[in-house]
C-alpha atoms as a PDB file:
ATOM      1  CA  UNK A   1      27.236  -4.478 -11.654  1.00  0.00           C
ATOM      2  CA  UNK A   2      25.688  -6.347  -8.393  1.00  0.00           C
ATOM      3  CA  UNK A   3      22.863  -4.526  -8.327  1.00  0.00           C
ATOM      4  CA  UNK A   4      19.434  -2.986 -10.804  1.00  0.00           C
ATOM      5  CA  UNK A   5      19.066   0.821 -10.719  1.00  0.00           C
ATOM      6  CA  UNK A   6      15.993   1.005 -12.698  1.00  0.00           C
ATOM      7  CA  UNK A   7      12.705   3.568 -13.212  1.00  0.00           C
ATOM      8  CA  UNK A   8       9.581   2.655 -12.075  1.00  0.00           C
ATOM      9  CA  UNK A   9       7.479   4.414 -14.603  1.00  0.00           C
ATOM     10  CA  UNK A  10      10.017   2.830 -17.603  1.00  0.00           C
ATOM     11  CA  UNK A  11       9.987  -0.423 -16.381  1.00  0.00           C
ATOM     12  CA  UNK A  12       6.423  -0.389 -15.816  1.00  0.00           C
ATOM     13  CA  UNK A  13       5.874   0.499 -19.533  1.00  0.00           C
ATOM     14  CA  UNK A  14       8.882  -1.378 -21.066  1.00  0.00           C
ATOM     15  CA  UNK A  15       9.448  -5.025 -19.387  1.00  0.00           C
ATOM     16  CA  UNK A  16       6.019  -6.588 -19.577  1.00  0.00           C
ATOM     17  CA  UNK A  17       5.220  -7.418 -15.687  1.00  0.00           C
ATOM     18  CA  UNK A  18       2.311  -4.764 -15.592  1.00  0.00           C
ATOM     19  CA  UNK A  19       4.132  -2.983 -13.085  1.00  0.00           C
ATOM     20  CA  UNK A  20       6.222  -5.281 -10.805  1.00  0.00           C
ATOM     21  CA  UNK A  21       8.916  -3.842  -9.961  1.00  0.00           C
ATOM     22  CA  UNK A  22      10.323  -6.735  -7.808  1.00  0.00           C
ATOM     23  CA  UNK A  23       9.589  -9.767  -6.965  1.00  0.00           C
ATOM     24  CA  UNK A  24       9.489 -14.300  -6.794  1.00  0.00           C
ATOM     25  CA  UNK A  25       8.278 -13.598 -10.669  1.00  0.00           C
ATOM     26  CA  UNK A  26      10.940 -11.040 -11.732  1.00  0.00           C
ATOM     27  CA  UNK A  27      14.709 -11.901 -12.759  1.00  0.00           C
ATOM     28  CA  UNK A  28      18.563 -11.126 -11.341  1.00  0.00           C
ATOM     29  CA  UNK A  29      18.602  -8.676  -8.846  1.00  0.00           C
ATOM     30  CA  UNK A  30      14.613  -8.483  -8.668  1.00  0.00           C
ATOM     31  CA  UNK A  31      14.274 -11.670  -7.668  1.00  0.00           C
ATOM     32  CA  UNK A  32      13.012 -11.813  -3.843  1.00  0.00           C
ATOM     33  CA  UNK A  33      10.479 -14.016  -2.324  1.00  0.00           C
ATOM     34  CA  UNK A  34      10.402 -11.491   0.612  1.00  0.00           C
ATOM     35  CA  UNK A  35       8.104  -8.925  -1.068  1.00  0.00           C
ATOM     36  CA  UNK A  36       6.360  -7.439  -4.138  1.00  0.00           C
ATOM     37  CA  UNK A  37       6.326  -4.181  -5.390  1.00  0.00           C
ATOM     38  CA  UNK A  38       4.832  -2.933  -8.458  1.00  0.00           C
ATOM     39  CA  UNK A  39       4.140   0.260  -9.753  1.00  0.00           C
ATOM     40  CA  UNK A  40       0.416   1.335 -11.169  1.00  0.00           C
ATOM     41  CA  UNK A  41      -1.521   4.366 -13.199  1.00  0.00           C
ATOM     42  CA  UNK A  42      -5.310   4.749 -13.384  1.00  0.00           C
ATOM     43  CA  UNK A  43      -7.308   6.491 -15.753  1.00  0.00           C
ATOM     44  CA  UNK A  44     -10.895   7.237 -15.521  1.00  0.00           C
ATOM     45  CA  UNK A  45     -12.876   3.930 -16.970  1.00  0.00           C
ATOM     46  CA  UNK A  46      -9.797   1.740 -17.003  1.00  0.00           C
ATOM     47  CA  UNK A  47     -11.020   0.645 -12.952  1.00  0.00           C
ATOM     48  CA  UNK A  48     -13.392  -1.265 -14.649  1.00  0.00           C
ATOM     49  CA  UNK A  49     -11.465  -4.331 -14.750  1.00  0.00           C
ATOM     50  CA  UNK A  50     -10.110  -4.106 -11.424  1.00  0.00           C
ATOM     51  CA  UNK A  51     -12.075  -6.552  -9.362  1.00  0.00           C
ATOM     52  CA  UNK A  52     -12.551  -6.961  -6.105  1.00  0.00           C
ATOM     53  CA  UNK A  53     -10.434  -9.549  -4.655  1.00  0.00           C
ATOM     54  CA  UNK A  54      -8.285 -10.934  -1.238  1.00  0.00           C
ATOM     55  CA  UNK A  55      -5.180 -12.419  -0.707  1.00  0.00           C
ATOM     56  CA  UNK A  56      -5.300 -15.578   1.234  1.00  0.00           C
ATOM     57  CA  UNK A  57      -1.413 -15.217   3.009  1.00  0.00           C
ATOM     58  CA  UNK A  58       0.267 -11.988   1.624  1.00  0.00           C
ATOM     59  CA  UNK A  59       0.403  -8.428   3.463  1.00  0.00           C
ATOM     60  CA  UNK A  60      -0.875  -5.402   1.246  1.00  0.00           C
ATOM     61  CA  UNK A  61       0.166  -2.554   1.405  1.00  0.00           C
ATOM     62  CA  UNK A  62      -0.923   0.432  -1.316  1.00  0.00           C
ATOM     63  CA  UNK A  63       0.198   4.295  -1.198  1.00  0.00           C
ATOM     64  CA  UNK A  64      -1.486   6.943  -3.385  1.00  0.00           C
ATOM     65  CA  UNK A  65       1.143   9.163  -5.200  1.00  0.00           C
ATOM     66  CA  UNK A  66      -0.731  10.947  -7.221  1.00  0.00           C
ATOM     67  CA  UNK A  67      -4.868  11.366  -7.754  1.00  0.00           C
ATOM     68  CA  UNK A  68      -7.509  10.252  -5.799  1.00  0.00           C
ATOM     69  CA  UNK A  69      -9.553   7.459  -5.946  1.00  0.00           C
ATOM     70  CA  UNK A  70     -12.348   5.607  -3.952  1.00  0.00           C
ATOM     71  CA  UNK A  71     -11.916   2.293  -3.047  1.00  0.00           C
ATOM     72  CA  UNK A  72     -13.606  -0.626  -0.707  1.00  0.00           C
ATOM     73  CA  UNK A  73     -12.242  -2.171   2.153  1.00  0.00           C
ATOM     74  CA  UNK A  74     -13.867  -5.197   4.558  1.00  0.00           C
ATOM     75  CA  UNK A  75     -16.987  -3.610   3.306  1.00  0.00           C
ATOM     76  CA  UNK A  76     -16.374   0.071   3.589  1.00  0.00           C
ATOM     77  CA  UNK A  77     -16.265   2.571   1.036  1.00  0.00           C
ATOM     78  CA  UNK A  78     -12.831   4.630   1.618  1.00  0.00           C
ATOM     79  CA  UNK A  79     -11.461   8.050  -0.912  1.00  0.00           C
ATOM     80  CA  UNK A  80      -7.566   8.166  -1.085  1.00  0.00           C
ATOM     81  CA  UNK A  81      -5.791  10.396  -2.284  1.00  0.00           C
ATOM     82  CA  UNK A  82      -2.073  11.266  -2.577  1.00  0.00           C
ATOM     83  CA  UNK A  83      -0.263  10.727   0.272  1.00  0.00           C
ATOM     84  CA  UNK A  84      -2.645   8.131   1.847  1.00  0.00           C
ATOM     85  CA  UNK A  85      -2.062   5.021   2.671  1.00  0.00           C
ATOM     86  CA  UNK A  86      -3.464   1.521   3.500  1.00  0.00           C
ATOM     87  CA  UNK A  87      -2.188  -1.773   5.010  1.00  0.00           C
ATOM     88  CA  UNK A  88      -4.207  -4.549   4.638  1.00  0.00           C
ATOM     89  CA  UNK A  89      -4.044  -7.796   6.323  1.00  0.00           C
ATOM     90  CA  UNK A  90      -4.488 -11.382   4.003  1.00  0.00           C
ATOM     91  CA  UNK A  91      -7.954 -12.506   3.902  1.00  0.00           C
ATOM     92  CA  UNK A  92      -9.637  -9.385   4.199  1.00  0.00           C
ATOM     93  CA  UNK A  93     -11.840  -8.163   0.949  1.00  0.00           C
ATOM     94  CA  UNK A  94     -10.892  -5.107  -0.739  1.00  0.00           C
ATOM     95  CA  UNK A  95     -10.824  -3.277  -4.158  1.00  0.00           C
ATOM     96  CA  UNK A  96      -8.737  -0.102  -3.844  1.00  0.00           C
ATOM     97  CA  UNK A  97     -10.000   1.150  -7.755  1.00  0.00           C
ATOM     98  CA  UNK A  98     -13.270   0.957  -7.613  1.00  0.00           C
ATOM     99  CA  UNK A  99     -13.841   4.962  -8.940  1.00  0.00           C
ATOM    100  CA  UNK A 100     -11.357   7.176 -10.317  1.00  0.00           C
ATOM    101  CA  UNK A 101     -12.063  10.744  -9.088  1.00  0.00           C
ATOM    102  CA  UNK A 102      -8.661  12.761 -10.180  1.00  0.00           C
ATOM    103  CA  UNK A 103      -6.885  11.562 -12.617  1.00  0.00           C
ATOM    104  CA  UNK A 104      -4.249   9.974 -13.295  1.00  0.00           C
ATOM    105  CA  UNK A 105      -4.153   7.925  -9.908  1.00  0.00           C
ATOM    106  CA  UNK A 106      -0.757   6.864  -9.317  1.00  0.00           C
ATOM    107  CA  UNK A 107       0.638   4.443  -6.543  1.00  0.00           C
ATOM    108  CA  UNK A 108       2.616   1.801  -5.381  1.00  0.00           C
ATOM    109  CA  UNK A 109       1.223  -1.302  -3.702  1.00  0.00           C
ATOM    110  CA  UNK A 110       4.311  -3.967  -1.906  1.00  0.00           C
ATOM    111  CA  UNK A 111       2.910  -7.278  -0.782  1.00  0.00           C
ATOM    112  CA  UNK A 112       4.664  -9.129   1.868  1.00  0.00           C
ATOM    113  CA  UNK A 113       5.924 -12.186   1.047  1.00  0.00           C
ATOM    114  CA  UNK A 114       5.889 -12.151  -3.033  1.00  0.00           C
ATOM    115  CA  UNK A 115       3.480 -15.459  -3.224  1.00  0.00           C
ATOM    116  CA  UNK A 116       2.520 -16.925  -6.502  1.00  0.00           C
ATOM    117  CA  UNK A 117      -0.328 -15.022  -8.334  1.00  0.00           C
ATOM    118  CA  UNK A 118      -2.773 -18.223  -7.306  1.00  0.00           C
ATOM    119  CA  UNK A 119      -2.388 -15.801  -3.411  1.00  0.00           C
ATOM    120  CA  UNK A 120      -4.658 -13.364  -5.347  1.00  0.00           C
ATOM    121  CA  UNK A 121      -8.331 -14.354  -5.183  1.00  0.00           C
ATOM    122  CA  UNK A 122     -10.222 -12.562  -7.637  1.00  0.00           C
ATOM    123  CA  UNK A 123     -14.470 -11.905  -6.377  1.00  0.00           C
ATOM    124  CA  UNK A 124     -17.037 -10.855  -8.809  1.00  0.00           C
END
């Protein structure tokens, strides 16, 4: 087979990448340098541990499935829910779980190129 036909929410639970789907980390046919995607669930009290962070070269973009959530961008406090989405550019602060309203929260977030996890610059 020249290709991976995979599930998100199965590989998300089963390969131990917490939630990449592809990417410059990933093996085979997800192996790409080009972009990122991973796959992510929410439950209220586990945004505790998401910090707020920026990326200093990559592209984010993150898309609400399911849920709704509040979330901080360059300093503004933004709710999303499902079928929202946000693109934003590197260097620019943001923690999109800050609060879980609805729950689960379900999304996908693709970051453009797939840099090294160093890209990721975690605030407190």
């Amino acid at each position: 087979m020249n290709f991976y036909k995979g599930n998100f929410r199965q590989d998300k639970e089963n390969d131990g990448k917490n939630g990449w789907l592809i990417g410059r980390f990933m093996e085979h046919y997800r192996h790409t340098e080009k972009m990122g995607i991973k796959f992510w669930t929410f439950l209220k009290g586990e945004e505790k541990g998401h910090k707020l962070k920026y990326e200093k070269e990559a592209v984010e973009c993150s898309i609400i499935i399911k849920g709704k959530v509040r979330g901080k961008i360059d300093n503004r406090e933004i709710i999303f829910e499902a079928g929202d989405y946000v693109v934003i550019p590197a260097k620019i602060r943001s923690n999109m779980i800050m609060e879980v309203l609805e729950e689960p929260v379900e999304g996908f977030t693709i970051k453009a190129p797939s840099m090294p996890v160093d890209d990721s610059v975690k605030l407190e």
